[in-house]
PDB file of N, CA and C in Angstrom:
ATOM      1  N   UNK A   1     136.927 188.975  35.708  1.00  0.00           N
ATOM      2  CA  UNK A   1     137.304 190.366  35.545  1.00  0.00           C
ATOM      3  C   UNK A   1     137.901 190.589  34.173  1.00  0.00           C
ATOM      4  N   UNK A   2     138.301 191.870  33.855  1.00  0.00           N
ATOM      5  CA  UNK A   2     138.672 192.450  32.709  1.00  0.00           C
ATOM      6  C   UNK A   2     139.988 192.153  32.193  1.00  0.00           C
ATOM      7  N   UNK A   3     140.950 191.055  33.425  1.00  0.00           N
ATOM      8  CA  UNK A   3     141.747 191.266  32.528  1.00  0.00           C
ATOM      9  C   UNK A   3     143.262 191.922  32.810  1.00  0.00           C
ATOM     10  N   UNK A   4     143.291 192.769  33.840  1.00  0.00           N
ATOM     11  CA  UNK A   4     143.956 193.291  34.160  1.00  0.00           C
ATOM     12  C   UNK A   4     144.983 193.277  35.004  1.00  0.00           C
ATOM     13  N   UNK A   5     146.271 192.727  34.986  1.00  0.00           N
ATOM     14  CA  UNK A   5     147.274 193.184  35.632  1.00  0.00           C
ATOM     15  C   UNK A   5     147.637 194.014  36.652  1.00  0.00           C
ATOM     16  N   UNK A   6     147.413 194.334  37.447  1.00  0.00           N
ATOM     17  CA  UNK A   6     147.816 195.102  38.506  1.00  0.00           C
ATOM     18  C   UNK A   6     148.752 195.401  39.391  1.00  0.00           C
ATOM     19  N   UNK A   7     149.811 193.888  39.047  1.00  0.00           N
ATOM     20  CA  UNK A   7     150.828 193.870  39.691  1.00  0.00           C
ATOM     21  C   UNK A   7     152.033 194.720  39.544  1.00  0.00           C
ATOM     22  N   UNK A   8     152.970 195.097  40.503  1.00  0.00           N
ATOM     23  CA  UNK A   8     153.927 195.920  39.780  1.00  0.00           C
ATOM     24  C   UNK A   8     154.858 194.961  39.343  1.00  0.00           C
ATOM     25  N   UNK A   9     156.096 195.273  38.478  1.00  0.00           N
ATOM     26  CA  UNK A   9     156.984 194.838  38.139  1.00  0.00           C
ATOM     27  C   UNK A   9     157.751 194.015  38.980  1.00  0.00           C
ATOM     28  N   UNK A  10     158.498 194.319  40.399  1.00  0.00           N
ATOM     29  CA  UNK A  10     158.550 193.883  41.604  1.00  0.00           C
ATOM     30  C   UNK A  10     158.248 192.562  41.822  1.00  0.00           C
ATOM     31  N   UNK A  11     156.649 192.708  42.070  1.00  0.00           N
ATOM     32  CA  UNK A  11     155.492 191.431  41.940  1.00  0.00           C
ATOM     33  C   UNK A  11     155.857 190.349  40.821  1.00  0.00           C
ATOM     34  N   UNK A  12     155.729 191.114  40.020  1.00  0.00           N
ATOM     35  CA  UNK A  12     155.744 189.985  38.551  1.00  0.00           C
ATOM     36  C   UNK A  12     157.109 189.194  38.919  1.00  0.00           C
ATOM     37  N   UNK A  13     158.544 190.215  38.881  1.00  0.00           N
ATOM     38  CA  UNK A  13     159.153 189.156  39.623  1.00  0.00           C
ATOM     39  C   UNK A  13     159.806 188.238  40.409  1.00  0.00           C
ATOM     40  N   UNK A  14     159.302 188.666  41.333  1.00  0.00           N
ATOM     41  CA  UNK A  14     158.855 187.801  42.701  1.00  0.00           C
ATOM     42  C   UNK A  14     158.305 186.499  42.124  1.00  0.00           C
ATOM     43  N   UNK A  15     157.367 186.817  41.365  1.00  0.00           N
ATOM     44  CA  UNK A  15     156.228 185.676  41.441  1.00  0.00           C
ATOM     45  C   UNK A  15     157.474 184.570  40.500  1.00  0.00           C
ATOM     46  N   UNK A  16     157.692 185.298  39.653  1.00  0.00           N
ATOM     47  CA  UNK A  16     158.627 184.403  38.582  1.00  0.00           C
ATOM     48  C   UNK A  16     159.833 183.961  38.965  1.00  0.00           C
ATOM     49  N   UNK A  17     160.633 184.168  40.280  1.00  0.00           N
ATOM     50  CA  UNK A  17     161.574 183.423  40.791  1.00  0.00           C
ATOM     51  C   UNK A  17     160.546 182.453  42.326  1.00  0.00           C
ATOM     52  N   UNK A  18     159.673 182.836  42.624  1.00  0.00           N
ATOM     53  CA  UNK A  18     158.901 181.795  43.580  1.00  0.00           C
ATOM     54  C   UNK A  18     158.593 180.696  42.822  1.00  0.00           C
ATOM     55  N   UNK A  19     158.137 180.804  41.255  1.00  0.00           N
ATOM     56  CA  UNK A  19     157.582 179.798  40.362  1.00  0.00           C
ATOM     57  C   UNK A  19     159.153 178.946  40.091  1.00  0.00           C
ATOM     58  N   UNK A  20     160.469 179.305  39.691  1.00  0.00           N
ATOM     59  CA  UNK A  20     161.530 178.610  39.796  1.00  0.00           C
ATOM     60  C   UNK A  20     161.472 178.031  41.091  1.00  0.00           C
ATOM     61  N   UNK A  21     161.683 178.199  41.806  1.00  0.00           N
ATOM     62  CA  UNK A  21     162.197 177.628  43.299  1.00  0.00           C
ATOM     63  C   UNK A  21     160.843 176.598  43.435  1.00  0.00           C
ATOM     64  N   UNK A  22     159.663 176.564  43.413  1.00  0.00           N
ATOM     65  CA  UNK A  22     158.945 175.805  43.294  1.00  0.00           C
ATOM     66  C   UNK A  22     159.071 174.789  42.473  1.00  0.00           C
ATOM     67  N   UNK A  23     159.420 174.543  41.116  1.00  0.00           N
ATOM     68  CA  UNK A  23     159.725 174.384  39.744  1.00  0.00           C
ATOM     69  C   UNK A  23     160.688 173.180  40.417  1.00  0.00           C
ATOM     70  N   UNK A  24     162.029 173.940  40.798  1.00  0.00           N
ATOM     71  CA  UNK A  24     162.971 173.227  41.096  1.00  0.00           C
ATOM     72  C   UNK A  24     162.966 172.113  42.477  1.00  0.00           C
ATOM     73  N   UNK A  25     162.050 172.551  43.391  1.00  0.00           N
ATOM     74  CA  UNK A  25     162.102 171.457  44.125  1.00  0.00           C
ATOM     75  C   UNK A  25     161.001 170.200  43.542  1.00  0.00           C
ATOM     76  N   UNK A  26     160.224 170.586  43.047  1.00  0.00           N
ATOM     77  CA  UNK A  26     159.553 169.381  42.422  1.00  0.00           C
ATOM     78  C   UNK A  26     160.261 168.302  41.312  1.00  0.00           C
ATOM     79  N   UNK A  27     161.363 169.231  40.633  1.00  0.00           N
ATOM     80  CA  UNK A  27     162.019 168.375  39.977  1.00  0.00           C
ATOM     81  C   UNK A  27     163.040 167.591  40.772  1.00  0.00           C
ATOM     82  N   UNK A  28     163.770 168.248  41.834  1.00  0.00           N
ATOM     83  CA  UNK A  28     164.587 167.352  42.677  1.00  0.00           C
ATOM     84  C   UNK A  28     163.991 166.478  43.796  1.00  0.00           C
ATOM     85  N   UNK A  29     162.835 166.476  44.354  1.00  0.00           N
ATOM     86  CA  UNK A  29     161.690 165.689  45.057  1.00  0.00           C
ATOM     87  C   UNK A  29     161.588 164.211  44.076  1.00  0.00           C
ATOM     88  N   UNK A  30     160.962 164.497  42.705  1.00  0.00           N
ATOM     89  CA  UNK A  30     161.119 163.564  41.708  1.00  0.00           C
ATOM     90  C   UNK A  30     162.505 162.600  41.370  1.00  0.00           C
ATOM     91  N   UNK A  31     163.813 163.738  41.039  1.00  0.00           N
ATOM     92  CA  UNK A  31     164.784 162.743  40.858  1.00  0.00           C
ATOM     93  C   UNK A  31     165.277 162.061  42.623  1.00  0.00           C
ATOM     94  N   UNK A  32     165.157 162.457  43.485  1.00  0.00           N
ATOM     95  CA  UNK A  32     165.781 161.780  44.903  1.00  0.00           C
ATOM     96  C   UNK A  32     164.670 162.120  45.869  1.00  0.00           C
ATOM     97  N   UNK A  33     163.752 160.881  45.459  1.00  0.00           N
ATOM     98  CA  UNK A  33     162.697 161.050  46.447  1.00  0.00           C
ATOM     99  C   UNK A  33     163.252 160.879  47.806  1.00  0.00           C
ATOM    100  N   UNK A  34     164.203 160.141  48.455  1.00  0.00           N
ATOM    101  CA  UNK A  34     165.080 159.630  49.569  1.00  0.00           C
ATOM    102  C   UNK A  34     165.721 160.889  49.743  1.00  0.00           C
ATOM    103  N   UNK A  35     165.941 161.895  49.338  1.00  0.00           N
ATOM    104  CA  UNK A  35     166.516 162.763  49.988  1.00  0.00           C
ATOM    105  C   UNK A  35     165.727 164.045  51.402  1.00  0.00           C
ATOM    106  N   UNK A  36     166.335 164.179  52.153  1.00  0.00           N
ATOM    107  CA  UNK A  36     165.990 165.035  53.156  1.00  0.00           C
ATOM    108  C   UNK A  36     165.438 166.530  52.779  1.00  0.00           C
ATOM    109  N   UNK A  37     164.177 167.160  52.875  1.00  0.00           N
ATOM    110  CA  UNK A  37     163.667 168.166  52.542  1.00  0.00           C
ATOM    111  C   UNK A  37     164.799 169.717  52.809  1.00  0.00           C
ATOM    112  N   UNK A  38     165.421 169.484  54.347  1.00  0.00           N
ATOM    113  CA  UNK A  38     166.660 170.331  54.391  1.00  0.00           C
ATOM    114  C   UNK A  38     167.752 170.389  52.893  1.00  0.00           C
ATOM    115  N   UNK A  39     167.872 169.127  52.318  1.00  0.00           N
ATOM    116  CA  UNK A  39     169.035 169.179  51.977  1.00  0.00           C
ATOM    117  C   UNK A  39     168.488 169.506  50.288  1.00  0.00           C
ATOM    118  N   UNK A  40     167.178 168.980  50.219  1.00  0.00           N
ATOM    119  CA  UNK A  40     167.088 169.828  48.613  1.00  0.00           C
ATOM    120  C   UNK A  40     167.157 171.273  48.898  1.00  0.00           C
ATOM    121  N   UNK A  41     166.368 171.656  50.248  1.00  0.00           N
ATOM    122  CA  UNK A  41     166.384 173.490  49.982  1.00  0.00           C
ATOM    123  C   UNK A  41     168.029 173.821  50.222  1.00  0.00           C
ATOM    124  N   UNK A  42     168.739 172.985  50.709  1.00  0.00           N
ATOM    125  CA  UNK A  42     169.965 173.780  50.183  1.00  0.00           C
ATOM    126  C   UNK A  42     170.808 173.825  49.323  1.00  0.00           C
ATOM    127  N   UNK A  43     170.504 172.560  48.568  1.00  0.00           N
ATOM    128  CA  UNK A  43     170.672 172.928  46.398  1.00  0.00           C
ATOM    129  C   UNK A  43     169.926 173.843  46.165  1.00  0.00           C
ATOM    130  N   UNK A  44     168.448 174.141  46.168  1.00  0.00           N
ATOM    131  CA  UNK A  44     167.860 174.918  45.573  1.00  0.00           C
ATOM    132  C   UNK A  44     168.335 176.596  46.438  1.00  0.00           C
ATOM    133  N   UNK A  45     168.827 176.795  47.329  1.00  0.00           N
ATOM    134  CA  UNK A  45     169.477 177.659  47.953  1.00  0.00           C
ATOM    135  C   UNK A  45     170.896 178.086  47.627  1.00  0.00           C
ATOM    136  N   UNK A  46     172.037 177.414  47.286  1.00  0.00           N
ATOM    137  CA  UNK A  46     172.889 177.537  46.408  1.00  0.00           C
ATOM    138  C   UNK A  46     172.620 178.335  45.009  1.00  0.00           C
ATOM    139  N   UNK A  47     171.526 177.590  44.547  1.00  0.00           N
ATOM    140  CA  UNK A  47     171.608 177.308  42.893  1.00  0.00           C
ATOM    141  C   UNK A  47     170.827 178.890  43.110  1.00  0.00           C
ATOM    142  N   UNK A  48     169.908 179.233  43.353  1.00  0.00           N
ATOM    143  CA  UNK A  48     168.989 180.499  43.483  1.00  0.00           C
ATOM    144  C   UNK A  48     169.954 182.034  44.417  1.00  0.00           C
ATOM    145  N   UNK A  49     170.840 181.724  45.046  1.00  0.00           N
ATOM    146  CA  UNK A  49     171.312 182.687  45.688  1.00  0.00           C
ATOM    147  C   UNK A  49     170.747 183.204  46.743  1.00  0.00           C
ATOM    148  N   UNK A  50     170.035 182.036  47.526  1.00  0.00           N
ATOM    149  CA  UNK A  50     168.926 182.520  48.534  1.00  0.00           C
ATOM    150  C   UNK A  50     169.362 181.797  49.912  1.00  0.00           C
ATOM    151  N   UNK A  51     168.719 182.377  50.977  1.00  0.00           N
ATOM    152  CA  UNK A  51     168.780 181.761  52.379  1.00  0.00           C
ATOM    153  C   UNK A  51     168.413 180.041  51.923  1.00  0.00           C
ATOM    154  N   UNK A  52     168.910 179.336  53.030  1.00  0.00           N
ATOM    155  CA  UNK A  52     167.956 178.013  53.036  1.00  0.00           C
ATOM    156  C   UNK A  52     166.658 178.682  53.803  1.00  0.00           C
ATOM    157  N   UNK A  53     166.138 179.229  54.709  1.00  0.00           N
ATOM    158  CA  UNK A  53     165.067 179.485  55.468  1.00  0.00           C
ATOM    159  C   UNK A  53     164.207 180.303  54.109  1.00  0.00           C
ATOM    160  N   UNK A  54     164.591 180.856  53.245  1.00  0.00           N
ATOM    161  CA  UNK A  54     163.746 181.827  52.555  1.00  0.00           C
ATOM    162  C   UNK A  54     163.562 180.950  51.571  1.00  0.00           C
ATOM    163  N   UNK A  55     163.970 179.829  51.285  1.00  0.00           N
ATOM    164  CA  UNK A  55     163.591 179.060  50.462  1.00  0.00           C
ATOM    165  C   UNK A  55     162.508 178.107  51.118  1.00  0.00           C
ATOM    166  N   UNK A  56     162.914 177.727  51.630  1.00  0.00           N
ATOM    167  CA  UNK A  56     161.832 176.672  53.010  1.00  0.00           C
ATOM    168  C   UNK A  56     160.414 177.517  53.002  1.00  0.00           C
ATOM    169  N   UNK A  57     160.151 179.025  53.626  1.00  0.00           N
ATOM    170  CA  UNK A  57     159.070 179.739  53.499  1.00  0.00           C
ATOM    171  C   UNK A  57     158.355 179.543  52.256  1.00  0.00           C
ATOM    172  N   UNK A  58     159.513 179.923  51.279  1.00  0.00           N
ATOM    173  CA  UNK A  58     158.645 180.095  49.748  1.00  0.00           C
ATOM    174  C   UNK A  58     157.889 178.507  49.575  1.00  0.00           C
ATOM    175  N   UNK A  59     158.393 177.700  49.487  1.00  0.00           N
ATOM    176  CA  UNK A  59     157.831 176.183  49.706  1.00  0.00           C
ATOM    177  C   UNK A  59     156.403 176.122  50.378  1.00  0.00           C
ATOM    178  N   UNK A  60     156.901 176.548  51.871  1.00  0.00           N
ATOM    179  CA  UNK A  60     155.729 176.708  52.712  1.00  0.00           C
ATOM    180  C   UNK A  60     154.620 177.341  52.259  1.00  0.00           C
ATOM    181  N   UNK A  61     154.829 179.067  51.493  1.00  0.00           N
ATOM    182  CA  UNK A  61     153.742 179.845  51.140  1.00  0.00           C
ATOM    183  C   UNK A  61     152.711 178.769  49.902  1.00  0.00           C
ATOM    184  N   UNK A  62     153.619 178.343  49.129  1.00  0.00           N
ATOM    185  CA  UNK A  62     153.299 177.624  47.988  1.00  0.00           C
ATOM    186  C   UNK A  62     152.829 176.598  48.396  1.00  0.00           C
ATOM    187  N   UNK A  63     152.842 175.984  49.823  1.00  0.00           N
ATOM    188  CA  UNK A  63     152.287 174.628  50.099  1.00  0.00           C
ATOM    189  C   UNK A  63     152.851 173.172  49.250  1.00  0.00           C
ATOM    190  N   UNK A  64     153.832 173.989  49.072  1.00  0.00           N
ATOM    191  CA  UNK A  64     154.786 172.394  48.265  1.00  0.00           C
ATOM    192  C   UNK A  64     155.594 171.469  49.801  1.00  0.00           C
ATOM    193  N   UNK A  65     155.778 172.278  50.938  1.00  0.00           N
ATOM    194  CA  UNK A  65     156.346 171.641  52.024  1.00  0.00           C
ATOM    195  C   UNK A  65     155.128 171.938  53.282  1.00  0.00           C
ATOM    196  N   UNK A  66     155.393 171.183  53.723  1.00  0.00           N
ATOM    197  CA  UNK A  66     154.801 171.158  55.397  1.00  0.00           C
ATOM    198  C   UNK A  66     154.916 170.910  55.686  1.00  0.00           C
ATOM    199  N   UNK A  67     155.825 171.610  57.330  1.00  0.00           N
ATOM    200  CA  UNK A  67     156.422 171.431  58.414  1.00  0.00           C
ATOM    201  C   UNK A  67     155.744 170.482  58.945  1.00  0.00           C
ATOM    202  N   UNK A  68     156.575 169.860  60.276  1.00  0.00           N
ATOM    203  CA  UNK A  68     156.330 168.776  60.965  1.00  0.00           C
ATOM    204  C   UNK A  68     155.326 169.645  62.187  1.00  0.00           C
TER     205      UNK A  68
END
């Protein structure tokens, strides 16, 4: 396609704090592979100002986690 943007502002960022929170669990997955998937989303839940569950989803949407 042409090119075009369509997203609203909103969207854009959405997308650009889903891309952090993604971002960030891959870097803490990397430094403490031994750690419990609960317990990175609740650094990355702290650090972001977010639910642990709304962080867990965003993971999920992104397919960086999958539930048992």
């Amino acid at each position: 396609m042409g090119g075009f943007d369509l997203r609203t502002p909103i969207e854009k960022e959405r997308e650009a704090q889903h891309s952090e929170i993604c971002k960030m669990y891959a870097e803490l997955i990397e430094k403490c592979p031994k750690a419990s998937p609960n317990r990175l989303f609740t650094v990355i839940a702290s650090r972001t100002n977010r639910s642990v569950p709304g962080v867990r989803g965003i993971l999920i949407q992104h397919m960086l986690y999958k539930p048992r």
